[in-house]
Protein backbone atom coordinates (compact mmCIF):
# COMPACT_ATOMS: atom_id res chain seq x y z
CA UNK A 1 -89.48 -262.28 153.37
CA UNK A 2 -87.98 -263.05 149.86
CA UNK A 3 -84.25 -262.27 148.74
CA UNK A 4 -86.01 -259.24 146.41
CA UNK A 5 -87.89 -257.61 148.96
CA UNK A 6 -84.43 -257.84 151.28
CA UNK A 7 -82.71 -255.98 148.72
CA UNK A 8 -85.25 -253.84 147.62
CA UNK A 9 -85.52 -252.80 151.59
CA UNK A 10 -81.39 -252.16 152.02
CA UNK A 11 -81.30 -250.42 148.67
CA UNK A 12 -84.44 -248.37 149.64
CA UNK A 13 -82.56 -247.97 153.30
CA UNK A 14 -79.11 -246.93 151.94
CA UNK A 15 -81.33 -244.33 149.60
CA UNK A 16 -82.99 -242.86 152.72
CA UNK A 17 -79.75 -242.73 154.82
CA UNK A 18 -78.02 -240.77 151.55
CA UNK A 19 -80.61 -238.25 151.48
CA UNK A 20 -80.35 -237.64 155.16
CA UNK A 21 -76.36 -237.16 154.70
CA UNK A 22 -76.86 -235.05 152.00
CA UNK A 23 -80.05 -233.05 154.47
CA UNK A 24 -77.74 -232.66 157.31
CA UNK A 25 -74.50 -231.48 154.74
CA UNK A 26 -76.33 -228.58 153.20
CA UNK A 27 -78.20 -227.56 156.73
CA UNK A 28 -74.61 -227.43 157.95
CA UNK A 29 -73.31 -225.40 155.26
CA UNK A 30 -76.52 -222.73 155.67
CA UNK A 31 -75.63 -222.53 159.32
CA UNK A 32 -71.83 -221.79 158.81
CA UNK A 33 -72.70 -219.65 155.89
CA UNK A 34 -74.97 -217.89 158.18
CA UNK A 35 -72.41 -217.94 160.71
CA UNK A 36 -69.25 -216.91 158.51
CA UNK A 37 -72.07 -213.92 156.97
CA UNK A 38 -72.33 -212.65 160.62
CA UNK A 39 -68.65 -212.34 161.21
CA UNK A 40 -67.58 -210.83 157.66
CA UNK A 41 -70.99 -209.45 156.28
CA UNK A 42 -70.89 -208.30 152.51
CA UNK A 43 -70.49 -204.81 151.76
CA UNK A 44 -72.31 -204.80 148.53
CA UNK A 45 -73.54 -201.28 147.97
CA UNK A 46 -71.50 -199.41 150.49
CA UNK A 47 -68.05 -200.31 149.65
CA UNK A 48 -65.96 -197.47 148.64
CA UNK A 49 -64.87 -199.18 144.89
CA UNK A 50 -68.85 -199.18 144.42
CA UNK A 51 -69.62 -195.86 145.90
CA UNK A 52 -66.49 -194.36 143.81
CA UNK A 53 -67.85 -195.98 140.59
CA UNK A 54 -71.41 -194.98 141.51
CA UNK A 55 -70.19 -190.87 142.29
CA UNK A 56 -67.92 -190.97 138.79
CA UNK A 57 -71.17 -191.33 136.76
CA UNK A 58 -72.44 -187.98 138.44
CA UNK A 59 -69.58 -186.10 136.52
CA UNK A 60 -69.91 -185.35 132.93
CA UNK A 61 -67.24 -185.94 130.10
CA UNK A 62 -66.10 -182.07 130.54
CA UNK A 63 -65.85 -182.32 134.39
CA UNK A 64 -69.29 -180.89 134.59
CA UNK A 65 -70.43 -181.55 137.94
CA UNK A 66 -73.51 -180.37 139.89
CA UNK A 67 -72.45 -179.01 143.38
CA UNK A 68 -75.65 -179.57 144.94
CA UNK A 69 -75.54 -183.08 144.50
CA UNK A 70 -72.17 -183.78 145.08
CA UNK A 71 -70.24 -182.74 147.74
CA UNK A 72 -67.99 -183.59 151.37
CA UNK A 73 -70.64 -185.56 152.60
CA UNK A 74 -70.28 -188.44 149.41
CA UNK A 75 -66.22 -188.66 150.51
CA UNK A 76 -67.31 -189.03 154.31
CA UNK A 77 -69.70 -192.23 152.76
CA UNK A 78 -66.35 -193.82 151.30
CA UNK A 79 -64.34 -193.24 154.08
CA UNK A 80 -66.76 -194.87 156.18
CA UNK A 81 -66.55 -198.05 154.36
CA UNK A 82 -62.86 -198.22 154.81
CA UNK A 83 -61.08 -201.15 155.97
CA UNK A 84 -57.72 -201.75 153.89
CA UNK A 85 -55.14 -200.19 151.87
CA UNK A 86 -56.89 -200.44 148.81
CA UNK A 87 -60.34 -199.02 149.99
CA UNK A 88 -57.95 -196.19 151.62
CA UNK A 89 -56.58 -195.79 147.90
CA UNK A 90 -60.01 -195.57 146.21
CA UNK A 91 -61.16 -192.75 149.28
CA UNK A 92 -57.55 -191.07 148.12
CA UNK A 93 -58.90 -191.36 144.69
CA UNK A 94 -62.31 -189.53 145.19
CA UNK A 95 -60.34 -186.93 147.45
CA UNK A 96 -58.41 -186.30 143.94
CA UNK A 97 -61.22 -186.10 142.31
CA UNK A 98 -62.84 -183.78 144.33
CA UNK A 99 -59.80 -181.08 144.20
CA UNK A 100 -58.86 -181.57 140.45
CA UNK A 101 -62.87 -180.68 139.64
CA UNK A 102 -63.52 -177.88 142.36
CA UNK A 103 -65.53 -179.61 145.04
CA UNK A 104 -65.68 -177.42 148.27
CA UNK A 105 -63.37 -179.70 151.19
CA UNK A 106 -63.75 -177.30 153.59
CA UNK A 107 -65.84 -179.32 156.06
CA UNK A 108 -63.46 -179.23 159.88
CA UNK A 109 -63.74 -183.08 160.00
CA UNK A 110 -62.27 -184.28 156.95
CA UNK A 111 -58.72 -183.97 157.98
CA UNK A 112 -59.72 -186.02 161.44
CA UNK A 113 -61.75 -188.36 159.36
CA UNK A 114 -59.16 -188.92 156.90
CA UNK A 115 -56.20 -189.70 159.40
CA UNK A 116 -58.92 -192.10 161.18
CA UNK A 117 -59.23 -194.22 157.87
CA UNK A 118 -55.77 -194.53 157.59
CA UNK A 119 -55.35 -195.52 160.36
CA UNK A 120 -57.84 -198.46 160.48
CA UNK A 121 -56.29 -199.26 157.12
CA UNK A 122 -52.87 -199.51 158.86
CA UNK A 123 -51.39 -196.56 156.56
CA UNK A 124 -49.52 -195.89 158.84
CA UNK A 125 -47.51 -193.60 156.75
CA UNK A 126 -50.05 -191.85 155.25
CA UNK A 127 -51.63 -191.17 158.62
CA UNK A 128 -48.29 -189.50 159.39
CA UNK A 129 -48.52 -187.35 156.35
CA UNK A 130 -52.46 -186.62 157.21
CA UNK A 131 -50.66 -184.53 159.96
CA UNK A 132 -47.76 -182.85 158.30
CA UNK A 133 -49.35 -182.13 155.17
CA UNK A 134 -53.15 -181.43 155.76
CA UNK A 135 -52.31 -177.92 155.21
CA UNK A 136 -51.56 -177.84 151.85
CA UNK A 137 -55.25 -178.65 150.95
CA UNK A 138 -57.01 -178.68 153.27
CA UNK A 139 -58.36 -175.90 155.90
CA UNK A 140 -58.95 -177.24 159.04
CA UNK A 141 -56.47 -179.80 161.34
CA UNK A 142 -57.37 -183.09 162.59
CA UNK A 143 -58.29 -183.30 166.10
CA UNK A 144 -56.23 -182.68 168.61
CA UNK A 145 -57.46 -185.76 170.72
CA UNK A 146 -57.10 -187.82 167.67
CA UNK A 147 -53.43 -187.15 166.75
CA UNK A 148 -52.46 -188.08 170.34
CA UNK A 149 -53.90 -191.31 169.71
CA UNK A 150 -51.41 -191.79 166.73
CA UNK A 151 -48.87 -190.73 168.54
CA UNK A 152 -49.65 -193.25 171.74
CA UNK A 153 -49.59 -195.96 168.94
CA UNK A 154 -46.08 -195.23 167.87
CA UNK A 155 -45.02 -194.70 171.13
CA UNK A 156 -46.32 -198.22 171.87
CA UNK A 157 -44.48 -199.11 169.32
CA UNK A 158 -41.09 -198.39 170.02
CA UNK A 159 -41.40 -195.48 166.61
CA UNK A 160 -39.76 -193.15 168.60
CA UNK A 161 -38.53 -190.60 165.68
CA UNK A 162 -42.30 -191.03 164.49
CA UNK A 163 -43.63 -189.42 167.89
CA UNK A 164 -41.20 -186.78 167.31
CA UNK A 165 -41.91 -186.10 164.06
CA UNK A 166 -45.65 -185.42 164.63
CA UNK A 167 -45.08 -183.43 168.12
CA UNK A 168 -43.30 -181.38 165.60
CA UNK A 169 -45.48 -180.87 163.47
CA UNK A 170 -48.30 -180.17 165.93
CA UNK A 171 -46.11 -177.76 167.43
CA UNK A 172 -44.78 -175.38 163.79
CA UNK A 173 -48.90 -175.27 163.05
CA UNK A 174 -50.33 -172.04 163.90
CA UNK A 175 -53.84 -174.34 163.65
CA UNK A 176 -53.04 -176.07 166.38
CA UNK A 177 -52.67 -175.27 170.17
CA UNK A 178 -49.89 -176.77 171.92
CA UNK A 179 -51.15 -178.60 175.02
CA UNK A 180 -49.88 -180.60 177.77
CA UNK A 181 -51.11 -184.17 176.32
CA UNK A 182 -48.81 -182.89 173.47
CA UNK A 183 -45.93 -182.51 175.39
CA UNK A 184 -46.20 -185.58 177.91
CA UNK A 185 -46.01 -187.83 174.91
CA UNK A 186 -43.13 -185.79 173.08
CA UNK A 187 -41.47 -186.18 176.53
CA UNK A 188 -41.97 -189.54 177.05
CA UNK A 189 -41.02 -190.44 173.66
CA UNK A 190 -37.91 -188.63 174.16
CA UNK A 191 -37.18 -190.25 177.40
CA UNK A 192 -37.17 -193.61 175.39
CA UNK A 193 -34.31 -192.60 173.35
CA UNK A 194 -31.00 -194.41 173.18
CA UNK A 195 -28.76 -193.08 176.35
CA UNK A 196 -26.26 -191.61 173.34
CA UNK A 197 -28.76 -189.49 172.07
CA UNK A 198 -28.79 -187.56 175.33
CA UNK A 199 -32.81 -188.59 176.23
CA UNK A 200 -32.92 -186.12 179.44
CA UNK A 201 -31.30 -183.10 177.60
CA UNK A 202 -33.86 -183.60 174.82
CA UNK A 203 -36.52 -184.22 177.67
CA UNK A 204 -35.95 -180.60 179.09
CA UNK A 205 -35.56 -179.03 175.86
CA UNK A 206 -39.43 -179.81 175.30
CA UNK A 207 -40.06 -178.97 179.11
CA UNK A 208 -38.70 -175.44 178.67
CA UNK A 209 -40.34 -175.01 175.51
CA UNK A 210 -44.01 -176.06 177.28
CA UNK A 211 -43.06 -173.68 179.77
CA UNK A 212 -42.30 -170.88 177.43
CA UNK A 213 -45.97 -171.31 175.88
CA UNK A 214 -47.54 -171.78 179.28
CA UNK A 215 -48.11 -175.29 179.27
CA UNK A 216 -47.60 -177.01 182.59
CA UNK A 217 -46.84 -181.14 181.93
CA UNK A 218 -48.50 -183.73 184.19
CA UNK A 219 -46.88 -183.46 187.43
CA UNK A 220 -46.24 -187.17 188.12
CA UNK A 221 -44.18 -186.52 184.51
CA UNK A 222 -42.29 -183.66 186.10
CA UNK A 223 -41.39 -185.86 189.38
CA UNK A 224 -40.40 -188.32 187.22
CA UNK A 225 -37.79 -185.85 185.43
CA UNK A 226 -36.71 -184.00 188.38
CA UNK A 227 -35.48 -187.58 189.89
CA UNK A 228 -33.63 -188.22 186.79
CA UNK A 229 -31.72 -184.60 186.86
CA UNK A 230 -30.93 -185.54 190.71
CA UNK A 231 -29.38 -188.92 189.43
CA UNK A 232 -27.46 -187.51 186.75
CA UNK A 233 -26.28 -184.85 188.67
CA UNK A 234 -24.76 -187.72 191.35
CA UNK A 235 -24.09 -190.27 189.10
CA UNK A 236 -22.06 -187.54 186.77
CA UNK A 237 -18.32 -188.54 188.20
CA UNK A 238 -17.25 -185.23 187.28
CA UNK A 239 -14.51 -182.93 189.08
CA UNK A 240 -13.22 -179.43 188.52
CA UNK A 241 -15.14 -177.28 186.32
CA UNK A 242 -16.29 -180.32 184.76
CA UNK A 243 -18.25 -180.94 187.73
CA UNK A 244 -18.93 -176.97 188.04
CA UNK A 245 -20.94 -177.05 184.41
CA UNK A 246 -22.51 -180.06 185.29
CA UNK A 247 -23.78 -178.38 188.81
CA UNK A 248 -24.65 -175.40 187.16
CA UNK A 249 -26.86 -177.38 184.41
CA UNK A 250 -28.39 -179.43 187.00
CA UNK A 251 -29.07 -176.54 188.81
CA UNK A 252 -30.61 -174.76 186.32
CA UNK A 253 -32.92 -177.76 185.49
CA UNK A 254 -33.99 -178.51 189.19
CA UNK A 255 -35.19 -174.49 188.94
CA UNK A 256 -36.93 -174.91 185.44
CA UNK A 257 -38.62 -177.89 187.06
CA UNK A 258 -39.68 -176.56 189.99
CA UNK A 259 -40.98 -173.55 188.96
CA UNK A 260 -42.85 -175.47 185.70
């Protein structure tokens, strides 16, 4: 073997080993791409900015719109697609575009739809106002089984003036039907409160009210508050006609209980 070919076979060697490197690089680049692809795909097509854009070109420069081509189900397409706050904006946007220009939104899911988007898009807020406001433009309420769900997450959550603020409003809506899930939450919630903000006498307040409407609360939940009234009751210190009212309250919540 001469010096030349010795060089000529490390150069040619070095070549082949930086083509293999440079092999092995991109083939581990396609599989992570492939792999990061599988975890966060693209959207292309169906996200809502694209499928806003795409609906805004079916509306002419008067507002002329035809109402066989457009209608709920193009909104229901965007809400699909959303995943944060600013897809939840642009399915806000096309909502506002369907009022200001007459489209009919009188399909019984869009309310439940629309408080289900916002809450994947942790709007929290606007979730809340899905339920207090719906009625102002809309003709049908979310789901029953769907606002409890809200209201378990601000329960879990510590939210406790959120939980009352949407039993509330479940319970002024002539829409809705009060029902027990309804009040075992409200309950609950108010059971949570700080002990200065009385949390048993705003307990039975909601207990008599369920009662008053028929409702009958889980029983394990009306256990739980009849032991409470019986440890109050003993636990009260009281004497004289201090100790009279209190008897007489917690005798007139150990009957509302029993007989709920």
């Amino acid at each position: 073997l001469t010096l030349c070919s010795i060089v000529h076979y490390t150069c040619s060697l070095h070549a082949a080993m930086s083509a293999m490197r440079v092999l092995r690089s991109r083939r581990i680049a396609h599989c992570l791409g492939r792999a990061f692809a599988s975890v966060r795909p693209s959207r292309g097509r169906d996200s809502p900015q694209v499928l806003y854009e795409d609906l805004k070109q079916k509306f002419g420069y008067m507002g002329v719109v035809n109402h066989r081509e457009v209608g709920v189900l193009d909104l229901y397409r965007i809400l699909r697609g959303v995943i944060n706050k600013r897809d939840f904006t642009t399915a806000l946007q096309t909502l506002n575009l369907f009022y200001n220009f007459g489209i009919k939104l009188k399909h019984r899911e869009l309310a439940t739809r629309l408080l289900a988007a916002a809450m994947v898009a942790k709007q929290e807020s606007e979730a809340v106002e899905v339920v207090k406001l719906y009625g102002t433009w809309l003709e049908s309420p979310p789901d029953s089984s769907v606002v409890y769900a809200v209201m378990s997450h601000f329960l879990d959550k510590g939210e406790i003036l959120v939980v009352r603020e949407l039993a509330k409003a479940m319970r002024e809506d002539w829409r809705i039907t009060p029902e027990a899930p309804l009040y075992a939450l409200a309950i609950e919630g108010m059971l949570r409160l700080p002990a200065d903000q009385d949390p048993l006498g705003e307990a039975l307040v909601l207990l008599e009210d369920a009662g008053h409407l028929g409702v009958r609360v889980p029983p394990p939940l009306r256990t739980r508050l009849l032991d409470m009234c019986l440890l109050a009751w003993e636990g009260s210190g009281a004497d004289g006609e201090e100790a009279a009212d209190v008897a007489e309250e917690a005798d007139e919540a150990l009957k509302h209980l029993i007989s709920a």
